[in-house]
C-alpha atoms as a PDB file:
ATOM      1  CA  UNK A   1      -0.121  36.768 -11.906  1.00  0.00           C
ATOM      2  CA  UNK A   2       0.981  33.179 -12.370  1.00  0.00           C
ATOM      3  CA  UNK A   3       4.406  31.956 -10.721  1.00  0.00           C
ATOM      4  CA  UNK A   4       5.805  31.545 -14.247  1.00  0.00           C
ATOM      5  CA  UNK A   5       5.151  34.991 -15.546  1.00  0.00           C
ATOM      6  CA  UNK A   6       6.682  35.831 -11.720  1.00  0.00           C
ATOM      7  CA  UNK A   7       9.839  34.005 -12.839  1.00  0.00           C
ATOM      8  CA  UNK A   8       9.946  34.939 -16.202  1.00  0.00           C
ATOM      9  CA  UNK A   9       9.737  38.911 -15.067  1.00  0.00           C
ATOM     10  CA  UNK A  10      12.489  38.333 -12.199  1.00  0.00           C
ATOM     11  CA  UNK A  11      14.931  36.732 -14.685  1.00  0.00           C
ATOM     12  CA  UNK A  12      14.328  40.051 -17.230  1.00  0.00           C
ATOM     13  CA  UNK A  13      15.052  42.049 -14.977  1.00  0.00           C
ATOM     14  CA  UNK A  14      18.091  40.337 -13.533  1.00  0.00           C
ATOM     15  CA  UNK A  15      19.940  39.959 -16.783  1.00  0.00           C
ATOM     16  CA  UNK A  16      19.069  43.103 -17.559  1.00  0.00           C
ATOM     17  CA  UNK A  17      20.408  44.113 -14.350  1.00  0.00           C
ATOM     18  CA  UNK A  18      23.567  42.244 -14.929  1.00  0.00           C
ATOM     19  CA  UNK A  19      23.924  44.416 -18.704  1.00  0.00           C
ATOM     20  CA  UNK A  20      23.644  47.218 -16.814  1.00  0.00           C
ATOM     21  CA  UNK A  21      26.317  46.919 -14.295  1.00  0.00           C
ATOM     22  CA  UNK A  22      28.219  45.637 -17.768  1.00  0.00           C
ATOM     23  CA  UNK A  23      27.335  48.668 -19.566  1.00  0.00           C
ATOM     24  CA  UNK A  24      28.700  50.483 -16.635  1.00  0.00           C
ATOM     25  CA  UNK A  25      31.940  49.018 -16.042  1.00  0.00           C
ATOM     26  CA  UNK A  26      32.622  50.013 -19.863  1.00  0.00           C
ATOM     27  CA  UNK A  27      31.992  53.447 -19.328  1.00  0.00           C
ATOM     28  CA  UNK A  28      34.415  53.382 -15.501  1.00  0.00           C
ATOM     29  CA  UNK A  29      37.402  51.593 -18.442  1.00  0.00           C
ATOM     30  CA  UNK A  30      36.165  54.197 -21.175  1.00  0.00           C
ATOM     31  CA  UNK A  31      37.264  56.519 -18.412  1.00  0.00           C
ATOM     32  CA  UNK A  32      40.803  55.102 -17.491  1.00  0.00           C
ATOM     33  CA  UNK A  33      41.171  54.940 -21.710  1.00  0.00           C
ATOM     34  CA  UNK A  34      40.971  50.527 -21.580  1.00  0.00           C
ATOM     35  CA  UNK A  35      38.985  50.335 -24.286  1.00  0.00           C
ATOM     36  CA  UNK A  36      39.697  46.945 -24.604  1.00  0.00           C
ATOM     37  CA  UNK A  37      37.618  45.920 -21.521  1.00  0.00           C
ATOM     38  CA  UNK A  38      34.478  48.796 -22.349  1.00  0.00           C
ATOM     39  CA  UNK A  39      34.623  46.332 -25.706  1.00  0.00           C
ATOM     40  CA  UNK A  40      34.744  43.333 -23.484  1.00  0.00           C
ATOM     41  CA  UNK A  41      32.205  44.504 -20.980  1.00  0.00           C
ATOM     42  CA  UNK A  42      30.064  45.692 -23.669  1.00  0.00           C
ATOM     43  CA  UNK A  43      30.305  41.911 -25.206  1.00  0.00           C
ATOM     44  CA  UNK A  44      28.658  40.670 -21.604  1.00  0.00           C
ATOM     45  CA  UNK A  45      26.285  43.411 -21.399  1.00  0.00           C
ATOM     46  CA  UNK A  46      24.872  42.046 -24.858  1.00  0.00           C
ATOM     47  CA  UNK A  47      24.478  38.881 -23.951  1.00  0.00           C
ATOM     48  CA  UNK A  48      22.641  39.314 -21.110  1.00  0.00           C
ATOM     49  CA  UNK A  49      20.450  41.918 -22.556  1.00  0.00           C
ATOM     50  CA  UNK A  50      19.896  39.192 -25.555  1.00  0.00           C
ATOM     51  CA  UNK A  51      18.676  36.904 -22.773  1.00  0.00           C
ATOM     52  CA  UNK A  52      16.199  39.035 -20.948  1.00  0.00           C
ATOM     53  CA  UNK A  53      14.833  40.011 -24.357  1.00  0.00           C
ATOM     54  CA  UNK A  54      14.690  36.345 -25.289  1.00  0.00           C
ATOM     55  CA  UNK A  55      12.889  36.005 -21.942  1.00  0.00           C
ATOM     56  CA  UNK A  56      10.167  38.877 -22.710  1.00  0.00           C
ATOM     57  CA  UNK A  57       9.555  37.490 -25.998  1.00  0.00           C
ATOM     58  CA  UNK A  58       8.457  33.312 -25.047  1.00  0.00           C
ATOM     59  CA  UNK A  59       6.563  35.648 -22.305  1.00  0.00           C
ATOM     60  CA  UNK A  60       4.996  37.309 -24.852  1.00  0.00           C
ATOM     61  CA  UNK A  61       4.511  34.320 -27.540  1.00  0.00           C
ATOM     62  CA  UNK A  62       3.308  32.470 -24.727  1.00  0.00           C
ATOM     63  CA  UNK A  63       0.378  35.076 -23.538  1.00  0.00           C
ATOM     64  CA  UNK A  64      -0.595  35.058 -28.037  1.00  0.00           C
ATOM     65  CA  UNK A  65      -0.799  31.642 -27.886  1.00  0.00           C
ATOM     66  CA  UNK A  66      -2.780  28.482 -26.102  1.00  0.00           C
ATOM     67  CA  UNK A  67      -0.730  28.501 -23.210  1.00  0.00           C
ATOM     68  CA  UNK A  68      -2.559  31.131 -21.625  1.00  0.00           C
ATOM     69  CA  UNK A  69      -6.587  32.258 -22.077  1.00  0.00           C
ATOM     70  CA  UNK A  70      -6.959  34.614 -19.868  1.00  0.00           C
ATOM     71  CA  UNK A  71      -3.852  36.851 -19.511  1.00  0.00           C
ATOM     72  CA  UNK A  72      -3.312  38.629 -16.125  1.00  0.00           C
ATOM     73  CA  UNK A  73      -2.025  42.098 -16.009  1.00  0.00           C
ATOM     74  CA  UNK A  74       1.565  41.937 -13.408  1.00  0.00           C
ATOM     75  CA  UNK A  75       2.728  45.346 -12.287  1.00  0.00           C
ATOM     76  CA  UNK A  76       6.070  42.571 -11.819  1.00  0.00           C
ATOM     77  CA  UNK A  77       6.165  42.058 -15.653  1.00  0.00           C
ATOM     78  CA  UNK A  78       5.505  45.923 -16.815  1.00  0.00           C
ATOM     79  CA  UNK A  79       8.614  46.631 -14.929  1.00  0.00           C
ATOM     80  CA  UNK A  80      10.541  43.987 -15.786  1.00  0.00           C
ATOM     81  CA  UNK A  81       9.544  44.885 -19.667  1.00  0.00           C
ATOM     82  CA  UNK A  82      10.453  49.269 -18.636  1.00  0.00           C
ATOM     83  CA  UNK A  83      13.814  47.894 -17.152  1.00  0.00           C
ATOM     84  CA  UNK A  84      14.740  45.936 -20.593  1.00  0.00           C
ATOM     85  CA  UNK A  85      13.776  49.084 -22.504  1.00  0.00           C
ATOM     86  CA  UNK A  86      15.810  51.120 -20.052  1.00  0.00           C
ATOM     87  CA  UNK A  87      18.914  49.595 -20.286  1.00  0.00           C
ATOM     88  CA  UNK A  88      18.834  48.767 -23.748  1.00  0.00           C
ATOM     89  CA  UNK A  89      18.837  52.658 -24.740  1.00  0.00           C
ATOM     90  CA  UNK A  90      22.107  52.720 -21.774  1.00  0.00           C
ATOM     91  CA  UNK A  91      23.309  49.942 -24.066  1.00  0.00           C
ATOM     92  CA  UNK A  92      22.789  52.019 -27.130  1.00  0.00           C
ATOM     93  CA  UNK A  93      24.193  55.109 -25.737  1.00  0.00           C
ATOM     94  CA  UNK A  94      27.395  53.720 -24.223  1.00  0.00           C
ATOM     95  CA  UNK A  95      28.147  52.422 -27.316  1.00  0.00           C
ATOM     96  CA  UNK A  96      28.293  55.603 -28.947  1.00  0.00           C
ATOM     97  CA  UNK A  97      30.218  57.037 -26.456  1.00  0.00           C
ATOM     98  CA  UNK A  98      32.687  54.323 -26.701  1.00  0.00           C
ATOM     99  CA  UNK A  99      32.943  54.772 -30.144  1.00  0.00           C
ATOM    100  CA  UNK A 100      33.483  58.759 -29.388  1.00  0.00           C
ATOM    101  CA  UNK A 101      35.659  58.395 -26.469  1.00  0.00           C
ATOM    102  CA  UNK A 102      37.868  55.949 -29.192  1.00  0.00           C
ATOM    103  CA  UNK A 103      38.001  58.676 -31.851  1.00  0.00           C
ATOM    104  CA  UNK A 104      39.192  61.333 -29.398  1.00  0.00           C
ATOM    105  CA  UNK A 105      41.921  58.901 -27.840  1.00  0.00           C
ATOM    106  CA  UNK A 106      43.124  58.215 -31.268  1.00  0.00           C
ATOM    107  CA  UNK A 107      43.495  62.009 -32.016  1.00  0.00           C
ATOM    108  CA  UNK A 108      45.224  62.812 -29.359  1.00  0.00           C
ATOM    109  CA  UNK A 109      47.387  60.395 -30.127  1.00  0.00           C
ATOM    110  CA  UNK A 110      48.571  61.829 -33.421  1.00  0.00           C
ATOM    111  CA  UNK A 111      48.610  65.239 -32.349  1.00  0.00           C
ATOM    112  CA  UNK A 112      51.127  63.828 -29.384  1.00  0.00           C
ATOM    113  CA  UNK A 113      53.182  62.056 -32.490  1.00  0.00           C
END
């Protein structure tokens, strides 16, 4: 494996990284009922999701196109490409139970009224 493809990988997989321990703090506020900071933290966790998958995909243009002839398999890049997946299901889930956690909070709140 080539030192860019090296780079490219560890970047994925630290953004995506960083989205997770986003994704996660929204669920610890979802807990306390700030649902202003999940939003917020969810916000980040996008954004650096976006930019590993931004990441994967030059990676991936790159390897279709002149830039590379003869592409290397990297046991590196596989995982960096399984993390991105991983997370962006966590993304995808916390959402939802953002979105649930929300509609319960706001119930509750009536029935207290």
């Amino acid at each position: 494996m080539d030192d860019i493809l090296s780079q490219q990988a560890m970047k994925i997989i630290l953004f995506a990284g960083d989205a997770r321990v986003n994704c996660k703090n929204a669920l610890i506020a979802v807990e306390k009922n700030d649902f202003e900071v999940a939003k917020t933290e969810m916000k980040v966790a996008k954004t650096n999701i976006t930019e590993a998958h931004k990441i994967q995909t030059k990676a991936i243009q790159s390897e279709m196109g002149e830039e590379r002839n003869s592409p290397d398999h990297s046991l590196l890049f596989t995982h960096a490409q399984d993390t991105l997946m991983t997370i962006y299901s966590e993304i995808n889930l916390a959402n939802h139970l953002i979105k649930i956690a929300e509609g319960i909070d706001e119930r509750l709140t009536l029935l207290e009224k």
